[in-house]
Structures are given as structure tokens and as C-alpha cells.
C-alpha atoms as a PDB file:
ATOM      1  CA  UNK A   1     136.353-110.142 -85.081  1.00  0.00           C
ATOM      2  CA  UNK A   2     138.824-108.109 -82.768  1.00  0.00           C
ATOM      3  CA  UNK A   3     139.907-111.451 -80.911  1.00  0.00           C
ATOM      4  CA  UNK A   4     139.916-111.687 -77.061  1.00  0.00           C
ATOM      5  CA  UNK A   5     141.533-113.320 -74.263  1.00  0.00           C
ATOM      6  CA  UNK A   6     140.416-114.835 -70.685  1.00  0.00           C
ATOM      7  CA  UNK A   7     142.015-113.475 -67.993  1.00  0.00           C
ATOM      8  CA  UNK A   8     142.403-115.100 -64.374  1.00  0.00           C
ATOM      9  CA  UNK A   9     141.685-112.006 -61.988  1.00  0.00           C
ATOM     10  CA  UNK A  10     141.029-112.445 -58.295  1.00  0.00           C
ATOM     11  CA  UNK A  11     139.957-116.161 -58.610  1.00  0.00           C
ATOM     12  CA  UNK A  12     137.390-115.344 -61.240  1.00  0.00           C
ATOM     13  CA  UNK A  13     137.444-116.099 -65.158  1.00  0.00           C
ATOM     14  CA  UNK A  14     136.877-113.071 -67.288  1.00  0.00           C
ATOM     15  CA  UNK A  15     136.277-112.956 -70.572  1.00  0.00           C
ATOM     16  CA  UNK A  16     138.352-109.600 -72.095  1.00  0.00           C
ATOM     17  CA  UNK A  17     139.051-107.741 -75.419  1.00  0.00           C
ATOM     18  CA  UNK A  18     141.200-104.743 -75.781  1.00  0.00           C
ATOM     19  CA  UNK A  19     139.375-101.423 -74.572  1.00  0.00           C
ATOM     20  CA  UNK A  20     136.607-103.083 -72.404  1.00  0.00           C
ATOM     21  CA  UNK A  21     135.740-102.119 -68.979  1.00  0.00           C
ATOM     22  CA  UNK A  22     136.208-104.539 -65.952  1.00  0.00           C
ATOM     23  CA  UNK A  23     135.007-103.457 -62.351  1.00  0.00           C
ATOM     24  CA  UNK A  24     137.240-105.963 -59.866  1.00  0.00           C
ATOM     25  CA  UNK A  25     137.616-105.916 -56.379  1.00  0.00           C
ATOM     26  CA  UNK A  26     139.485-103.173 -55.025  1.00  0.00           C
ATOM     27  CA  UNK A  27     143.237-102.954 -56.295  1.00  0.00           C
ATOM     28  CA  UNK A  28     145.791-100.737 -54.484  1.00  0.00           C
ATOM     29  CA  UNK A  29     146.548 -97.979 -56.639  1.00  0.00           C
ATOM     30  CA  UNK A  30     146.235 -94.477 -57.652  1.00  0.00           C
ATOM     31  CA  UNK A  31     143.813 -93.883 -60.640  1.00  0.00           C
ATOM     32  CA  UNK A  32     145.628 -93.714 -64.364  1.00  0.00           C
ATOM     33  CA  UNK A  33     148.370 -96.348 -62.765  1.00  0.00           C
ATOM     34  CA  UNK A  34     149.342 -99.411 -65.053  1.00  0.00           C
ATOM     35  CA  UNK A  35     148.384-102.885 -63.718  1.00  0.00           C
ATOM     36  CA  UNK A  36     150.177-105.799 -65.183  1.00  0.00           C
ATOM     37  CA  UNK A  37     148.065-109.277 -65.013  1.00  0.00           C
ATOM     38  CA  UNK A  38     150.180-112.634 -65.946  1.00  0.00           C
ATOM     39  CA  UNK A  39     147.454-115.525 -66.028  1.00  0.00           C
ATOM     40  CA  UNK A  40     146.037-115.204 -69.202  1.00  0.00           C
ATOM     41  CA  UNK A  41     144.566-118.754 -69.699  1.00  0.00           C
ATOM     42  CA  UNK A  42     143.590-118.536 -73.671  1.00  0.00           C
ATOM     43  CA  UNK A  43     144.499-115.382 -76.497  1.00  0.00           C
ATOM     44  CA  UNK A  44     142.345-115.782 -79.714  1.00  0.00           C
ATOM     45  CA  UNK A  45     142.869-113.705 -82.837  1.00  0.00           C
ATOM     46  CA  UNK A  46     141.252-113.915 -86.373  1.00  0.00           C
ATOM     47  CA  UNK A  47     144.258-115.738 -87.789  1.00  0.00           C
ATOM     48  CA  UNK A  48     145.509-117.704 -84.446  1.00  0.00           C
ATOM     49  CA  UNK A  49     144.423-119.021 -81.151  1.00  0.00           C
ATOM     50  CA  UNK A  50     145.941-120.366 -78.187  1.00  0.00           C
ATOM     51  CA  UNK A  51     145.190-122.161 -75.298  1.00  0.00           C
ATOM     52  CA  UNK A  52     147.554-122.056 -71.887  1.00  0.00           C
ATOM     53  CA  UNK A  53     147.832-125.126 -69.349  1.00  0.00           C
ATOM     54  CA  UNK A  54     147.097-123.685 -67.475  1.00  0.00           C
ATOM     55  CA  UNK A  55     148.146-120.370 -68.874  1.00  0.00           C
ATOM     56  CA  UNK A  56     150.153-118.962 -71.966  1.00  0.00           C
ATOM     57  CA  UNK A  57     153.748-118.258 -71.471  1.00  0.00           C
ATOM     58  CA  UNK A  58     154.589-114.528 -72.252  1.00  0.00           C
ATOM     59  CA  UNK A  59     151.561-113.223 -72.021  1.00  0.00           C
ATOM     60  CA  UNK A  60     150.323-109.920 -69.796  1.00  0.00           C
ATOM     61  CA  UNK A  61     147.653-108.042 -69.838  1.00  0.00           C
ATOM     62  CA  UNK A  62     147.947-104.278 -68.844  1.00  0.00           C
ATOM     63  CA  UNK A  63     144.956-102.336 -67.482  1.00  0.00           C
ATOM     64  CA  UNK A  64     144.771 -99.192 -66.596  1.00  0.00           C
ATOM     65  CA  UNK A  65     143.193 -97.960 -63.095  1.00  0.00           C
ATOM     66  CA  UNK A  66     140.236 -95.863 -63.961  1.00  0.00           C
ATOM     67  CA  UNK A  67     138.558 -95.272 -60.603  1.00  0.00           C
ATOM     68  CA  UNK A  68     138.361 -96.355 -57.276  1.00  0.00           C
ATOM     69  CA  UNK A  69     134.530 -96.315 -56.357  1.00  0.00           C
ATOM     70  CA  UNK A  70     132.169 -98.411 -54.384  1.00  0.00           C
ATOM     71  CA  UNK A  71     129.443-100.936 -55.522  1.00  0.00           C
ATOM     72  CA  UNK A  72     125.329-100.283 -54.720  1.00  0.00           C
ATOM     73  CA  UNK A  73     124.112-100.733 -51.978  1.00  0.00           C
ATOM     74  CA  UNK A  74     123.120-104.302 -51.033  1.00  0.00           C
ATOM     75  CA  UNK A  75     119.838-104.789 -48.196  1.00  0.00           C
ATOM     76  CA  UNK A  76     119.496-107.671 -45.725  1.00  0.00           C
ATOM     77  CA  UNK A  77     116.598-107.628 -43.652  1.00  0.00           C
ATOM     78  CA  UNK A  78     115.787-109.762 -40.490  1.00  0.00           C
ATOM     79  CA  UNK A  79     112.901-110.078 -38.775  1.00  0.00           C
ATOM     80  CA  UNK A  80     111.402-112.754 -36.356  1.00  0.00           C
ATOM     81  CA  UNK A  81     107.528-113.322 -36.719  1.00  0.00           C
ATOM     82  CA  UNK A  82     105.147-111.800 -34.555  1.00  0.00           C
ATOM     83  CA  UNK A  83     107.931-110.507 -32.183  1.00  0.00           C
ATOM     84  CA  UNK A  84     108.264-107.079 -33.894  1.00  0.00           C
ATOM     85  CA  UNK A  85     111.830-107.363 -34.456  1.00  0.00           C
ATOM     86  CA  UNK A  86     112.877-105.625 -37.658  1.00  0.00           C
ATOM     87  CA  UNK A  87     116.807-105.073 -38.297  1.00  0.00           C
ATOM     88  CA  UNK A  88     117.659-103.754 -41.679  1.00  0.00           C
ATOM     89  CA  UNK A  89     121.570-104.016 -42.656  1.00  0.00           C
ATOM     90  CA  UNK A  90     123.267-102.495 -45.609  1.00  0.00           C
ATOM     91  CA  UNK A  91     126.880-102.850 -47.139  1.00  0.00           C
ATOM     92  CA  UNK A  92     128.511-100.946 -49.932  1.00  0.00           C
ATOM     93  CA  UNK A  93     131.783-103.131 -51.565  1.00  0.00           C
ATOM     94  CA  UNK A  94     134.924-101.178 -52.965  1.00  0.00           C
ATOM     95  CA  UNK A  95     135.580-101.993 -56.500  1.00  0.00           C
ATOM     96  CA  UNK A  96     138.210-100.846 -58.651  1.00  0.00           C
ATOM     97  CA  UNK A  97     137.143 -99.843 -62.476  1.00  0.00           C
ATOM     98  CA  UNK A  98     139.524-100.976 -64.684  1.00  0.00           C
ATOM     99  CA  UNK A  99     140.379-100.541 -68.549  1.00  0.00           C
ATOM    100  CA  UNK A 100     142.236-103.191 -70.869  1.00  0.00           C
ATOM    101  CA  UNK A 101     144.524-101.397 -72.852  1.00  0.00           C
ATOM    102  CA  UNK A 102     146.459-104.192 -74.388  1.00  0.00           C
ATOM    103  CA  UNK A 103     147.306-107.775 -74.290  1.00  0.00           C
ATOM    104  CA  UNK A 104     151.468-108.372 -74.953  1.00  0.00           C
ATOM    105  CA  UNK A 105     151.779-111.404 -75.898  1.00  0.00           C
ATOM    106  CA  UNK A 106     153.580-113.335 -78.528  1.00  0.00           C
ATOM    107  CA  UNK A 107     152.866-115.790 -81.302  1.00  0.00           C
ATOM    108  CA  UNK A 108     154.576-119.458 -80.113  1.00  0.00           C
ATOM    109  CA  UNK A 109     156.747-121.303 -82.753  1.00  0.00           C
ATOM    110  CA  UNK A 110     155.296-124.026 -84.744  1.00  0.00           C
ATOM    111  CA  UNK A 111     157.258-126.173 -82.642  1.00  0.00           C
ATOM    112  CA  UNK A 112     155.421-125.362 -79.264  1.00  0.00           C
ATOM    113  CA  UNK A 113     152.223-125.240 -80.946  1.00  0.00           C
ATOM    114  CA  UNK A 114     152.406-129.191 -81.963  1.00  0.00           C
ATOM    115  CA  UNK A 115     150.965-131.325 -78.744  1.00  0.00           C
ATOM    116  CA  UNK A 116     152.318-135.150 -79.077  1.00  0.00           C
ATOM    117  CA  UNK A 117     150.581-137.631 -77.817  1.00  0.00           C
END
């Protein structure tokens, strides 16, 4: 178990571990640029996990741009019955490909673990 982390990014929970691939909508930047992301929302490793409210304090994740590249083509079709309208519509998204490199974060005291009720 390599632990993991989930990530706010662009209003949308991920779920992340160091090295994977994430393909986000498109970022402003030129490919092998650093990206710095603060909302981490929970960091889990074999020995210690925590959970933010709604995020961890000191934590980052950096990514690294990859690519910037567009998404598959998506169809729509309309059409009105026997009227011989057709219209076919197509729209390609830009994404940006991004790669976790690493997760800073560091390991609260005891005392700021310790929720009283």
C-alpha cells in the first residue's frame, strides 16, 4: 500500500497517488511546467491518515503539465420526424494531461490530531 490522497481539482473529487495520470480541464501552461494544488481534502499512508475539514493544512500537491490535447469527439444528432431534417453537431473539449509527482505535506502533532468533543 503506497497511500493516496483526494484532491479538490476544478470542482471535482479525485482520488490520487503519486505517479498517476489525471486528464483535467484545460490549465494555462506550457508542457513540463509545475502546478501546485492546495485542497487536498484527506492524505492516507500505511502508518497514518488524515482527514481535512474541509482540507489538511500544509498540504500541496505538485503535478506536472504533460500535454495539452483535446478530448474525442462527442456526436449530437437532431432530427424532426418525417420532416427530413437531419443536423449532426460535434465538439472536441481541451484537456490538460497531468502527472502527480508528489504530495508535500506534513505529519500534524499529536496535539492537532486529538478532536474534543
Amino acid at each position: 500500500h503506497r497511500g493516496g490522497f483526494i484532491g479538490r481539482l476544478f470542482d471535482r473529487n479525485l482520488r490520487m497517488c503519486v505517479d498517476d495520470v489525471l486528464y483535467v480541464e484545460r490549465i494555462a501552461g506550457d508542457v513540463n511546467q509545475k502546478v501546485l494544488f492546495e485542497h487536498v481534502m484527506l492524505v492516507v499512508t500505511p502508518t497514518w491518515s488524515i482527514v481535512g475539514r474541509p482540507y489538511v493544512k500544509h498540504a500541496t500537491v505538485v503535478c506536472r503539465i504533460e500535454e495539452q490535447t483535446r478530448t474525442r469527439r462527442i456526436h449530437r444528432e437532431y432530427y424532426k420526424k418525417r420532416k427530413g431534417f437531419r443536423r449532426r453537431m460535434g465538439h472536441r473539449q481541451w484537456v490538460t494531461r497531468l502527472r502527480v509527482e508528489k504530495l508535500e505535506c506534513v505529519r500534524p502533532k499529536e496535539e492537532e490530531l486529538r478532536v474534543e468533543p
